[in-house]
PDB file of N, CA and C in Angstrom:
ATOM      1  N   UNK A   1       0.816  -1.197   0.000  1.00  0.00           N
ATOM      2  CA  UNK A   1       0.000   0.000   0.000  1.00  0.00           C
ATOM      3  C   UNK A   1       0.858   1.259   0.000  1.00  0.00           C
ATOM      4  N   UNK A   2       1.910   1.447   1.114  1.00  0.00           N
ATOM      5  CA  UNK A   2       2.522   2.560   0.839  1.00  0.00           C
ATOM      6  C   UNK A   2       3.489   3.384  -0.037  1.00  0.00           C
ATOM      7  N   UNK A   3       3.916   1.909  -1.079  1.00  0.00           N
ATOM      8  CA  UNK A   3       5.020   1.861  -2.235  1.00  0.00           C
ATOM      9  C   UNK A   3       3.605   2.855  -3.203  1.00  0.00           C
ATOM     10  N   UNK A   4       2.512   2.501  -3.526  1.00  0.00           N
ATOM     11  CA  UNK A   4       1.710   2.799  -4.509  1.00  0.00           C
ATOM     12  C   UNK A   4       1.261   4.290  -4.177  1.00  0.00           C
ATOM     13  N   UNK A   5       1.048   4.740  -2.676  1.00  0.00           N
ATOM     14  CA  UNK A   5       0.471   5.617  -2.241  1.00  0.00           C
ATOM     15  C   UNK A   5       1.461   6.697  -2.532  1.00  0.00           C
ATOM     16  N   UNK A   6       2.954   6.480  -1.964  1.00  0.00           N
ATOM     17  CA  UNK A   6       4.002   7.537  -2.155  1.00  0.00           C
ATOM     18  C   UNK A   6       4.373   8.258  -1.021  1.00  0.00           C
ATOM     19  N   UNK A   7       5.044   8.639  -1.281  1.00  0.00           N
ATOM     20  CA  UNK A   7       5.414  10.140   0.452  1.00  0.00           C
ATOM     21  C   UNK A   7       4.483  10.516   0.344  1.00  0.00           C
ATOM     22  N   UNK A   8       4.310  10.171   2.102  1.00  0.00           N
ATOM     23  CA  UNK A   8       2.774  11.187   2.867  1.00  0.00           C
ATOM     24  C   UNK A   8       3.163  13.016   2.895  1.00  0.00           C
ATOM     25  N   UNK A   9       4.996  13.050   2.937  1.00  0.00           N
ATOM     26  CA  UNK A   9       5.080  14.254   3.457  1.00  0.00           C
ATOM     27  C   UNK A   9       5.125  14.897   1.504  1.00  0.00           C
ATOM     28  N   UNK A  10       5.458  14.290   0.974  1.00  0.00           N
ATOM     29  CA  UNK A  10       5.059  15.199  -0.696  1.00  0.00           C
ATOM     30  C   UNK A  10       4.204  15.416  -0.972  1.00  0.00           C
ATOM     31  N   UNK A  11       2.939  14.234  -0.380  1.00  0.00           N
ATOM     32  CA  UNK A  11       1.451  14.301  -1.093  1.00  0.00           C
ATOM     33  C   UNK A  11       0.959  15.505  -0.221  1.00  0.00           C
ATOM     34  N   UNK A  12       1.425  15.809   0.904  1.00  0.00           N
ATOM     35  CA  UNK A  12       0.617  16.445   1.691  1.00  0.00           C
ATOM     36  C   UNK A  12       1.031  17.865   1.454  1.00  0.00           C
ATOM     37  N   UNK A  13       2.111  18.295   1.153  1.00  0.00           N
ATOM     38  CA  UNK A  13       2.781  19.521   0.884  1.00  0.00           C
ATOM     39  C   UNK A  13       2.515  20.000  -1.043  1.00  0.00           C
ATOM     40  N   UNK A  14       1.753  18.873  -1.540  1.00  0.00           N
ATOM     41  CA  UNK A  14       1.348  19.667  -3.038  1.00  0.00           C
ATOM     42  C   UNK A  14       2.816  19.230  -3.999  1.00  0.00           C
ATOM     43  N   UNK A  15       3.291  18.374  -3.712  1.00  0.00           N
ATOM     44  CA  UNK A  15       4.498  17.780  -4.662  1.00  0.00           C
ATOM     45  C   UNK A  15       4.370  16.833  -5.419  1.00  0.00           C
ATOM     46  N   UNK A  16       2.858  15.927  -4.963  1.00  0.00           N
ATOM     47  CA  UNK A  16       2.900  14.825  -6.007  1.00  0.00           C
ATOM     48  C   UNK A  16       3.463  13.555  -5.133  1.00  0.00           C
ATOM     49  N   UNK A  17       3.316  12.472  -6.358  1.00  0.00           N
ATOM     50  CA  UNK A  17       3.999  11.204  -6.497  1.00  0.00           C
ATOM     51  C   UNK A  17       5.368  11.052  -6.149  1.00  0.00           C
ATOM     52  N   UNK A  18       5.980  10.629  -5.231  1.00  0.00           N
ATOM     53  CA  UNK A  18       7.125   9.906  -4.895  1.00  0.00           C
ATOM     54  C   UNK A  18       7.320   8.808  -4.571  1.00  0.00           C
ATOM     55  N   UNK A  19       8.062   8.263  -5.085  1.00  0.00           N
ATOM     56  CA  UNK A  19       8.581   6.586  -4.697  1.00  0.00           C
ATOM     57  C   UNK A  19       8.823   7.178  -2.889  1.00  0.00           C
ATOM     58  N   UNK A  20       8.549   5.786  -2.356  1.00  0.00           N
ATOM     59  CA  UNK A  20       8.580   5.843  -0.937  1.00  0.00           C
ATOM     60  C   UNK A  20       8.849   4.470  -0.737  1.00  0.00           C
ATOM     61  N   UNK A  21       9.830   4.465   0.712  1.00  0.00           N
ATOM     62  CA  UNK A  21       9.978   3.329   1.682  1.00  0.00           C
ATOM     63  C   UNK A  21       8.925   4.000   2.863  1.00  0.00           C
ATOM     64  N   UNK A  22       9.543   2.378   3.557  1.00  0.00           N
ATOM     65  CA  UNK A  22       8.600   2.991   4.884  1.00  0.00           C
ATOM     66  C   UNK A  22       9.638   3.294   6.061  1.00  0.00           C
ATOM     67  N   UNK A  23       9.215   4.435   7.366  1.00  0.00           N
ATOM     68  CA  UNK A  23       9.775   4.869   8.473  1.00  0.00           C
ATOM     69  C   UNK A  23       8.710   4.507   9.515  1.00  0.00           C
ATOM     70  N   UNK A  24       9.919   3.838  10.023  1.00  0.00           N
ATOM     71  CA  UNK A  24       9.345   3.275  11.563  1.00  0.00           C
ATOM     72  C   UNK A  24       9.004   4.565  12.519  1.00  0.00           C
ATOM     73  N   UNK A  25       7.795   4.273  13.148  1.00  0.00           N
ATOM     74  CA  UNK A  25       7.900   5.679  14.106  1.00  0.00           C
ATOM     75  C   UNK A  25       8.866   4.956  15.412  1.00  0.00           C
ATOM     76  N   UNK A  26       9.735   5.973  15.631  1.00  0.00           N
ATOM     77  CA  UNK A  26      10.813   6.303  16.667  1.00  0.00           C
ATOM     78  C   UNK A  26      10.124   7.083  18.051  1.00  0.00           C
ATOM     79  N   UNK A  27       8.989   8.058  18.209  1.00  0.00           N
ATOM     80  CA  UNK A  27       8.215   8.655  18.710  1.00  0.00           C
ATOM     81  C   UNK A  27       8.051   7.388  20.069  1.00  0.00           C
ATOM     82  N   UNK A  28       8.797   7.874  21.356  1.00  0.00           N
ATOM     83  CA  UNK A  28       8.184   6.830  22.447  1.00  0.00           C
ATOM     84  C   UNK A  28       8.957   5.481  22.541  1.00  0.00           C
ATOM     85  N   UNK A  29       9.692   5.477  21.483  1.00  0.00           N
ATOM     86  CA  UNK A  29      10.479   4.010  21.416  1.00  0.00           C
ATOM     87  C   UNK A  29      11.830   4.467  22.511  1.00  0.00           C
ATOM     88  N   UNK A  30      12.799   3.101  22.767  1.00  0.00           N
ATOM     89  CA  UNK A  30      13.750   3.225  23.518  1.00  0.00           C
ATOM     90  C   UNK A  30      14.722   3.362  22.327  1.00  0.00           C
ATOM     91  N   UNK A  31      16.247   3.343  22.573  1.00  0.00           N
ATOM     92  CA  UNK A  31      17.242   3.765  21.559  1.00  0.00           C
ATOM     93  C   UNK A  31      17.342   2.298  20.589  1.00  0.00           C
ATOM     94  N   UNK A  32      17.524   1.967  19.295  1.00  0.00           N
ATOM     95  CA  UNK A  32      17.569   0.619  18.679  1.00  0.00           C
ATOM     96  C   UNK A  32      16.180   0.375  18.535  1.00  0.00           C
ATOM     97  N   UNK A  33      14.691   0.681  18.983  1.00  0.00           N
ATOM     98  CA  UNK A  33      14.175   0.326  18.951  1.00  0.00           C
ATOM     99  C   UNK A  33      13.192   0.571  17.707  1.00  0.00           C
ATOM    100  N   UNK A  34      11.961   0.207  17.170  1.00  0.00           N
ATOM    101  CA  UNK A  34      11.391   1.097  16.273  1.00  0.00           C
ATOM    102  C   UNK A  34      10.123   0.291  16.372  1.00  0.00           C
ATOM    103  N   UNK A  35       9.092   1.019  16.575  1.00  0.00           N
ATOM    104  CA  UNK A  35       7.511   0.721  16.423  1.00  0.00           C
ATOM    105  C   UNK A  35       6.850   0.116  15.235  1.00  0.00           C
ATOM    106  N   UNK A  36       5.914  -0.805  15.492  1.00  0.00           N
ATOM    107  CA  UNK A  36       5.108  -1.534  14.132  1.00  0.00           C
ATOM    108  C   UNK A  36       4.270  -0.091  13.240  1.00  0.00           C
ATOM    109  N   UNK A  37       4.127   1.005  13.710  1.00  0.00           N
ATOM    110  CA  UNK A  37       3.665   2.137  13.015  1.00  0.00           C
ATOM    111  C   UNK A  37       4.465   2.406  12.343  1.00  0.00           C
ATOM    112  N   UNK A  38       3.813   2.833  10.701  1.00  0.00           N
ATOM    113  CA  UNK A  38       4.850   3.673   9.919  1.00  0.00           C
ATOM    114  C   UNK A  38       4.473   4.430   9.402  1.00  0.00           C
ATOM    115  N   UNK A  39       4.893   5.108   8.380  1.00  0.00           N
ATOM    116  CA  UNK A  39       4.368   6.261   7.492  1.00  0.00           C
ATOM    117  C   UNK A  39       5.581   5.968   6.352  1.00  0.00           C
ATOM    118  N   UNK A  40       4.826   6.526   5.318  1.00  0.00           N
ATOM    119  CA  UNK A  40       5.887   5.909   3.769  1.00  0.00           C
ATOM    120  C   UNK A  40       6.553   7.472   3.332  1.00  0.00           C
ATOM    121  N   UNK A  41       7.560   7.579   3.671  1.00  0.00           N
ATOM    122  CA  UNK A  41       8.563   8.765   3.424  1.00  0.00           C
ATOM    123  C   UNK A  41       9.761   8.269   2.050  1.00  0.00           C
ATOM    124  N   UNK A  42       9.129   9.561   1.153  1.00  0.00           N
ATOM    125  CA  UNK A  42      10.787   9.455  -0.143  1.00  0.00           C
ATOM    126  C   UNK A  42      12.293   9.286   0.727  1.00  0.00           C
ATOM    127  N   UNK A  43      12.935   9.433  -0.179  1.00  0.00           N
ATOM    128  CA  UNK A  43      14.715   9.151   0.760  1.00  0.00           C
ATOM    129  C   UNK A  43      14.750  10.253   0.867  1.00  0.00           C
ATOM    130  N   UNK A  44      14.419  11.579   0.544  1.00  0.00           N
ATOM    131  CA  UNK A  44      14.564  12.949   0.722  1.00  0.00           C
ATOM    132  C   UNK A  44      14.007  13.340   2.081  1.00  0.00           C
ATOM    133  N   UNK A  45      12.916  12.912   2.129  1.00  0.00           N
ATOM    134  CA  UNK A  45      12.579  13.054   3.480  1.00  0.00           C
ATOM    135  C   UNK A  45      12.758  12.056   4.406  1.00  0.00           C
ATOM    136  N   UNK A  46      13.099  11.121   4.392  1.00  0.00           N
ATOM    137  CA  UNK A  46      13.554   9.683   5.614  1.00  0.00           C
ATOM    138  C   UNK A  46      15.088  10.015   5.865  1.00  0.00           C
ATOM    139  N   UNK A  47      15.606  10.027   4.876  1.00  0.00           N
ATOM    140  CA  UNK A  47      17.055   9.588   5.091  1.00  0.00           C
ATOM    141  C   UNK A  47      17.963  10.359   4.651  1.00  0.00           C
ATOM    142  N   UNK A  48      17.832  11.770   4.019  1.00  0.00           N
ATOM    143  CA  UNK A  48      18.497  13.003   3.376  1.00  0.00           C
ATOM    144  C   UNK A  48      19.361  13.400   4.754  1.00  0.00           C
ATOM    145  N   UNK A  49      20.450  13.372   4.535  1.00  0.00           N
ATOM    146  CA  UNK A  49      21.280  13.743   5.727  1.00  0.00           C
ATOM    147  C   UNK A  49      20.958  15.343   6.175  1.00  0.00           C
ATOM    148  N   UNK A  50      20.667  16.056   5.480  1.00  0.00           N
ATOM    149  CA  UNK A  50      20.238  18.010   5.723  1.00  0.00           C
ATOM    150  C   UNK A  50      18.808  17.133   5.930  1.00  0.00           C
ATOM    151  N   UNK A  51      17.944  17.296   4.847  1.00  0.00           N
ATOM    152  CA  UNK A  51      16.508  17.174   5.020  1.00  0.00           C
ATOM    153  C   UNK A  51      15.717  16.470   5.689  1.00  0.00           C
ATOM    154  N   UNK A  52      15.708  14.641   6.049  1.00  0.00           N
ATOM    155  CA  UNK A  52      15.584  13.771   6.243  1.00  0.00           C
ATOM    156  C   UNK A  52      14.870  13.830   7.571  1.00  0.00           C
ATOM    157  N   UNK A  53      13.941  13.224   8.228  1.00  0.00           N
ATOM    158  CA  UNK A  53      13.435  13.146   9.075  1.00  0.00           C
ATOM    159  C   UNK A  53      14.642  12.591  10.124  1.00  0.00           C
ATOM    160  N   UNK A  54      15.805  11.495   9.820  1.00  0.00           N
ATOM    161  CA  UNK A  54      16.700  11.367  10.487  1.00  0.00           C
ATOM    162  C   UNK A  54      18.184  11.802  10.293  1.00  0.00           C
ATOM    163  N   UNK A  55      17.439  12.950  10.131  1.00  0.00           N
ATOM    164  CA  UNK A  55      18.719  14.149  10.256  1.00  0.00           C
ATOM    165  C   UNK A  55      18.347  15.261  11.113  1.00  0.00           C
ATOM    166  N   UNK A  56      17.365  14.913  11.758  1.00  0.00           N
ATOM    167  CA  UNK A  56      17.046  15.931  12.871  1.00  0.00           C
ATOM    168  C   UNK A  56      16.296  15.887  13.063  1.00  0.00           C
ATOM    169  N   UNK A  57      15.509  15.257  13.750  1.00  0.00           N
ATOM    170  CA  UNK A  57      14.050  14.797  13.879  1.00  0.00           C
ATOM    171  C   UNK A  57      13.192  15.669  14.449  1.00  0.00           C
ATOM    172  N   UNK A  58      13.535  16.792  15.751  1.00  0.00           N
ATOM    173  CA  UNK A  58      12.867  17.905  16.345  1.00  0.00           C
ATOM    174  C   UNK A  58      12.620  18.780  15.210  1.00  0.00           C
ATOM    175  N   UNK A  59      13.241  19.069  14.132  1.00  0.00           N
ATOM    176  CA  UNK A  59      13.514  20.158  13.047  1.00  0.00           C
ATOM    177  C   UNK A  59      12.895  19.582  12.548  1.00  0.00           C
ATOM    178  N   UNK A  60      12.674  18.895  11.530  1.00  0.00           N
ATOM    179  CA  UNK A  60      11.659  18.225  10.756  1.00  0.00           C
ATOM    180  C   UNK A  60      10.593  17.640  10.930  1.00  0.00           C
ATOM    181  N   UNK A  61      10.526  17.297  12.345  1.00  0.00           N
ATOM    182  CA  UNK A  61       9.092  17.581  13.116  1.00  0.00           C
ATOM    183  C   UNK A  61       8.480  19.363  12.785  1.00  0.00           C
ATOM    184  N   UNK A  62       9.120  19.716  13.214  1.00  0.00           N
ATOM    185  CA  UNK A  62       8.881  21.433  13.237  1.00  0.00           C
ATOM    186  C   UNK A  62       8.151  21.576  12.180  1.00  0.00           C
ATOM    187  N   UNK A  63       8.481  21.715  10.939  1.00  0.00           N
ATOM    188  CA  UNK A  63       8.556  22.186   9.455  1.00  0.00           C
ATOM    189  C   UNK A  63       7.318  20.757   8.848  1.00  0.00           C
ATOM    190  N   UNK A  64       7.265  19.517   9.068  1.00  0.00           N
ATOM    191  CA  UNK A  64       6.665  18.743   8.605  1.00  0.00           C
ATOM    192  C   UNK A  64       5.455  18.183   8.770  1.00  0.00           C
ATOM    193  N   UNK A  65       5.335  18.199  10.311  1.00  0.00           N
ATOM    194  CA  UNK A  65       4.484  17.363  11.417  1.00  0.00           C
ATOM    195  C   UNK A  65       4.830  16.779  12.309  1.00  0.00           C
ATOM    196  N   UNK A  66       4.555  16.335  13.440  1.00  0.00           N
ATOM    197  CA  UNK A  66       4.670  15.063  14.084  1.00  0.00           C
ATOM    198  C   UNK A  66       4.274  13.619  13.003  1.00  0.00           C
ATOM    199  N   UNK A  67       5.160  12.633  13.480  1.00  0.00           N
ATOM    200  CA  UNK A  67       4.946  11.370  13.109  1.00  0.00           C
ATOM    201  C   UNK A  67       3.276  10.748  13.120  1.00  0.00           C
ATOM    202  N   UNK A  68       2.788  11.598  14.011  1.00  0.00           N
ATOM    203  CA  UNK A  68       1.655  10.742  14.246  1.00  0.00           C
ATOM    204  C   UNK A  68       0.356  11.893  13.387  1.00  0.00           C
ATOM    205  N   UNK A  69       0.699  12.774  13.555  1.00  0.00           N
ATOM    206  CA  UNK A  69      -0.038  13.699  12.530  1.00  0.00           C
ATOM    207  C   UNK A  69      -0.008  13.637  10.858  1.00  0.00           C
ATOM    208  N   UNK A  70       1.008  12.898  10.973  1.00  0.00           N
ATOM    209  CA  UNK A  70       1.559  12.214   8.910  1.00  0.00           C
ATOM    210  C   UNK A  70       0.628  11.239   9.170  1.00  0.00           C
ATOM    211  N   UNK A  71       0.989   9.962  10.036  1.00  0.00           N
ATOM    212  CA  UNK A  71      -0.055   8.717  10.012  1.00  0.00           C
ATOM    213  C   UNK A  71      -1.616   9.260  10.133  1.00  0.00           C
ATOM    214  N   UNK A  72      -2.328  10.580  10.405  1.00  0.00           N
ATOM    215  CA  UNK A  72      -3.794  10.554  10.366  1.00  0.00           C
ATOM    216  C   UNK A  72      -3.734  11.244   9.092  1.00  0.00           C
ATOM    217  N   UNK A  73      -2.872  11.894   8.548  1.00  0.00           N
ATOM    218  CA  UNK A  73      -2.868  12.524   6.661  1.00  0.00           C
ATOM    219  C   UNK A  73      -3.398  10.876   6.154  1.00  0.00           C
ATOM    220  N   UNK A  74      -2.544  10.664   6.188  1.00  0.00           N
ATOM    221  CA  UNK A  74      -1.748   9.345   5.803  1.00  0.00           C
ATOM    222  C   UNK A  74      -2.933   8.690   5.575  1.00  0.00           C
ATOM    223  N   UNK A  75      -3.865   8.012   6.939  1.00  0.00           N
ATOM    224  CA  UNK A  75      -5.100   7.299   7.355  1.00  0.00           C
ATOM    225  C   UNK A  75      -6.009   8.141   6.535  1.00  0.00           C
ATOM    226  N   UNK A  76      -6.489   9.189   6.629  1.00  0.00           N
ATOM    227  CA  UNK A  76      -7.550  10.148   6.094  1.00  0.00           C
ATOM    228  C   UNK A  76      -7.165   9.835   4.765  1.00  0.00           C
ATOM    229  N   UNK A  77      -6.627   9.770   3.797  1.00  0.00           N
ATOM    230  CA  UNK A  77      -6.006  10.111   2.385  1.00  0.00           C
ATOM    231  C   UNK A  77      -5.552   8.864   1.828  1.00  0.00           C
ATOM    232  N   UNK A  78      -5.825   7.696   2.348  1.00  0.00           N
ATOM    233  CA  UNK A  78      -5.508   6.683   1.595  1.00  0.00           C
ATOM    234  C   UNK A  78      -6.597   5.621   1.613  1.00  0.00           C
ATOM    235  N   UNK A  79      -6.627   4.585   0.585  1.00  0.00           N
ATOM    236  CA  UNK A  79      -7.790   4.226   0.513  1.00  0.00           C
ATOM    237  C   UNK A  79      -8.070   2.924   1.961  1.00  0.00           C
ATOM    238  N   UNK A  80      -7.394   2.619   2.384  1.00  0.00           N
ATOM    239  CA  UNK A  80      -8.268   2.214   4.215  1.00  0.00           C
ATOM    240  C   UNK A  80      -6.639   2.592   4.992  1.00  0.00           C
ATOM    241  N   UNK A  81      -6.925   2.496   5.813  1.00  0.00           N
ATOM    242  CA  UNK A  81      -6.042   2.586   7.206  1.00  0.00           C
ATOM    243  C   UNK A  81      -5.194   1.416   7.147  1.00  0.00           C
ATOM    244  N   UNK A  82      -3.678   1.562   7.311  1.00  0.00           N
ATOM    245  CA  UNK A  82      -2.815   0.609   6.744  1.00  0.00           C
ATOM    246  C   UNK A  82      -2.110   0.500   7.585  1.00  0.00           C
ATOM    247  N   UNK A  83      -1.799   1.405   8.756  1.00  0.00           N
ATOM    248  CA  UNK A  83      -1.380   1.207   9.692  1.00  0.00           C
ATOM    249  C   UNK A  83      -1.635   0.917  11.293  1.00  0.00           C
ATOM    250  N   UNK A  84      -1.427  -0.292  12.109  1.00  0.00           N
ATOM    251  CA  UNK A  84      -1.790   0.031  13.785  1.00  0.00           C
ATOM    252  C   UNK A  84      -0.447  -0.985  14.253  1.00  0.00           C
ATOM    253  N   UNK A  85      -1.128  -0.357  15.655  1.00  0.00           N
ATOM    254  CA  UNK A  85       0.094  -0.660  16.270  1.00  0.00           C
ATOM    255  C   UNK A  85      -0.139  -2.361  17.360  1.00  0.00           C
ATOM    256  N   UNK A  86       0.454  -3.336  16.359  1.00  0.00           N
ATOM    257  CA  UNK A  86       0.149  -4.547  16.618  1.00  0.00           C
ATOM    258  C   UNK A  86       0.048  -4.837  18.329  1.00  0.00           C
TER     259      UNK A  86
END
């Protein structure tokens, strides 16, 4: 579902279609750890060392959303709810 859907944070900002992986939410986890929640982020936004959600995660929280505010875009805007937390 989320390969087809694309970045939540492009679709939501008016950019369109992007190839997307998925990002574990980190939000509440211990260090190493990563939650069954995700949200489908381009490499520009997951993994861009400047841009990337893990390149500064308070900052790109700031400017993007919270993690959990992408997953209700995300939920609202795709055709069913693809994500919970097992």
């Amino acid at each position: 579902m989320a390969q087809t859907y694309g970045c939540v944070v492009c679709k939501r900002e008016g950019y369109g279609f992007a190839e997307a992986n998925i990002h574990h939410f980190r939000t509440g986890m211990g260090m190493g750890q990563r939650s069954k929640k995700y949200i489908p982020l381009c490499w520009n936004h997951h993994q861009h060392p400047k841009y990337g959600i893990h390149g500064g995660t308070n900052a790109w929280q700031k400017e993007h959303g919270s993690e959990q505010e992408l997953l209700n875009y995300y939920n609202s805007t795709a055709e069913e709810d693809y994500q919970t937390d097992f």
